[in-house]
Protein backbone atom coordinates (compact mmCIF):
# COMPACT_ATOMS: atom_id res chain seq x y z
CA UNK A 1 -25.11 31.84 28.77
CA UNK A 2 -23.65 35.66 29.48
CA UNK A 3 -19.97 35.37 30.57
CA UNK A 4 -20.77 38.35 33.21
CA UNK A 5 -17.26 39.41 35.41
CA UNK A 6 -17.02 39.16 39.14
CA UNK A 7 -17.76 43.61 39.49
CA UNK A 8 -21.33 42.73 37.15
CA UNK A 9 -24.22 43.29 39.45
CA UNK A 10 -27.49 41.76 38.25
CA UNK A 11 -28.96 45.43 37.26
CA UNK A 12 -26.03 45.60 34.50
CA UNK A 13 -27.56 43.15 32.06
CA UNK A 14 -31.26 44.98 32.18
CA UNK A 15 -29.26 48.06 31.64
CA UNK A 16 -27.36 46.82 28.45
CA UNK A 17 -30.84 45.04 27.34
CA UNK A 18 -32.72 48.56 27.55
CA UNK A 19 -29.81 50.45 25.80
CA UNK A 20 -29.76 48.00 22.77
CA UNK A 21 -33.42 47.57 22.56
CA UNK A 22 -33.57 51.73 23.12
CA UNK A 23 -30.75 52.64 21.33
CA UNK A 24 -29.59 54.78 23.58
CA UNK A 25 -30.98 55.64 27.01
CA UNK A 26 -30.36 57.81 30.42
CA UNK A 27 -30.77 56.33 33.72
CA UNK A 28 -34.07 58.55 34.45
CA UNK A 29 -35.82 56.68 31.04
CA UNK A 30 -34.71 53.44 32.62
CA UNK A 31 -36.28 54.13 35.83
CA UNK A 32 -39.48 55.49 34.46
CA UNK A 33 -39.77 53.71 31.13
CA UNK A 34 -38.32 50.10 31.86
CA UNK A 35 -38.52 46.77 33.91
CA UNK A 36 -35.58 48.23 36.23
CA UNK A 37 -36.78 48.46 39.48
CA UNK A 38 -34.10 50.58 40.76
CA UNK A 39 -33.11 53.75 41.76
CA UNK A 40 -32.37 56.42 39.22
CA UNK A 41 -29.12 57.46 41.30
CA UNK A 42 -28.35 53.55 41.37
CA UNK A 43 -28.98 52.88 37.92
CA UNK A 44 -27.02 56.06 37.05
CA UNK A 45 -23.56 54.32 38.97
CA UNK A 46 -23.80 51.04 37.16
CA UNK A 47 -24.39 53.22 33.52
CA UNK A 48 -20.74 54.87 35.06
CA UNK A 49 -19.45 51.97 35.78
CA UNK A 50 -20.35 49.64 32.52
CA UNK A 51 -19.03 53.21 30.78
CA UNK A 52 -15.75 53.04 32.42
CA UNK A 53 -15.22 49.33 31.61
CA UNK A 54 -16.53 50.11 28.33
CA UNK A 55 -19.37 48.53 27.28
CA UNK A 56 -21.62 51.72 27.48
CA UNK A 57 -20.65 55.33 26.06
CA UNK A 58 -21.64 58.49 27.41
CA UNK A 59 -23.14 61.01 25.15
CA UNK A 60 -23.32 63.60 27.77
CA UNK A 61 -26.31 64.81 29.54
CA UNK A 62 -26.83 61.48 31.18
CA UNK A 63 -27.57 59.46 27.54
CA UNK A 64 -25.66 56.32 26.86
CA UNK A 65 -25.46 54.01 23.93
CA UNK A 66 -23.96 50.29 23.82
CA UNK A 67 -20.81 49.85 22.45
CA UNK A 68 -19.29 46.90 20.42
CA UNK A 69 -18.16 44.90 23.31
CA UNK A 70 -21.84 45.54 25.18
CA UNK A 71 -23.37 44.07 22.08
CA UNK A 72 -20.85 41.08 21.82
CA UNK A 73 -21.10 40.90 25.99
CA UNK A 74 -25.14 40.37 25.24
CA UNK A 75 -25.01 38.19 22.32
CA UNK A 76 -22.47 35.81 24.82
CA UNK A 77 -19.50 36.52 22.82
CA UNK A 78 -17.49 38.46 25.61
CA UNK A 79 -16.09 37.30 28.81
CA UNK A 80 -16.42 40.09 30.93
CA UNK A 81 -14.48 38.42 33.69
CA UNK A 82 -11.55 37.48 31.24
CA UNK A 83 -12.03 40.42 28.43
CA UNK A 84 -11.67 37.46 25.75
CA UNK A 85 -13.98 36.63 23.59
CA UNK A 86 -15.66 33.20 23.34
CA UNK A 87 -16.09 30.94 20.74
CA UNK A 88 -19.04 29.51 19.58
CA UNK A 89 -18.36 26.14 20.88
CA UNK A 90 -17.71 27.40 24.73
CA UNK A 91 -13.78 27.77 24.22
CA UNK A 92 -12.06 31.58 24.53
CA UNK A 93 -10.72 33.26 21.48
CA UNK A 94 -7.82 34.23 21.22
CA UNK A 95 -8.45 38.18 21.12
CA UNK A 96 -9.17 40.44 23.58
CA UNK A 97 -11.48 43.14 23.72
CA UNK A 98 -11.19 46.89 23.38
CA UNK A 99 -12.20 47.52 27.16
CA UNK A 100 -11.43 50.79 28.85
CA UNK A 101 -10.36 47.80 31.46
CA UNK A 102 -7.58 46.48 29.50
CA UNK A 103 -5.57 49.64 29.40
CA UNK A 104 -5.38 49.18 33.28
């Protein structure tokens, strides 16, 4: 089970999925290419948005890639609602992640 945060929108997850699978990806290839049935301009705020909390990068010219915490947010790892990771048996970790989110 994903450990999404209370500002995840549904979208967000088939974003992360197409960037990982992708390797990188801009919100026009999602909207033409993948299962996101979407607007490019929507698709494009939630890329901003996962970007600023930082489980996306921007490359510029519209490309993203996943970063570590988008990876360990996919694989169930991360608590996006806590920024702590979680342990294998359910329970938090004690570390938090490297979120653009935590500096706020």
């Amino acid at each position: 089970m994903r450990y999404s945060g209370d500002w995840m929108t549904l979208v967000d997850d088939r974003v992360l999925e197409y960037i990982r699978e992708h390797e990188s990806g801009s919100p026009k290839q999602m909207k033409e290419d993948g299962p996101i049935r979407y607007s490019r301009q929507y698709i494009a705020r939630r890329c901003r948005k996962l970007a600023e909390e930082g489980l996306l990068t921007h490359l510029g010219n519209g490309v993203y890639v996943i970063t570590e915490d988008g990876e360990a947010y996919l694989d169930e790892k991360l608590d996006t609602g806590t920024w702590q990771y979680v342990e294998e048996n359910g329970g938090e970790c004690d570390n938090t992640a490297n979120s653009a989110s935590n500096s706020t």
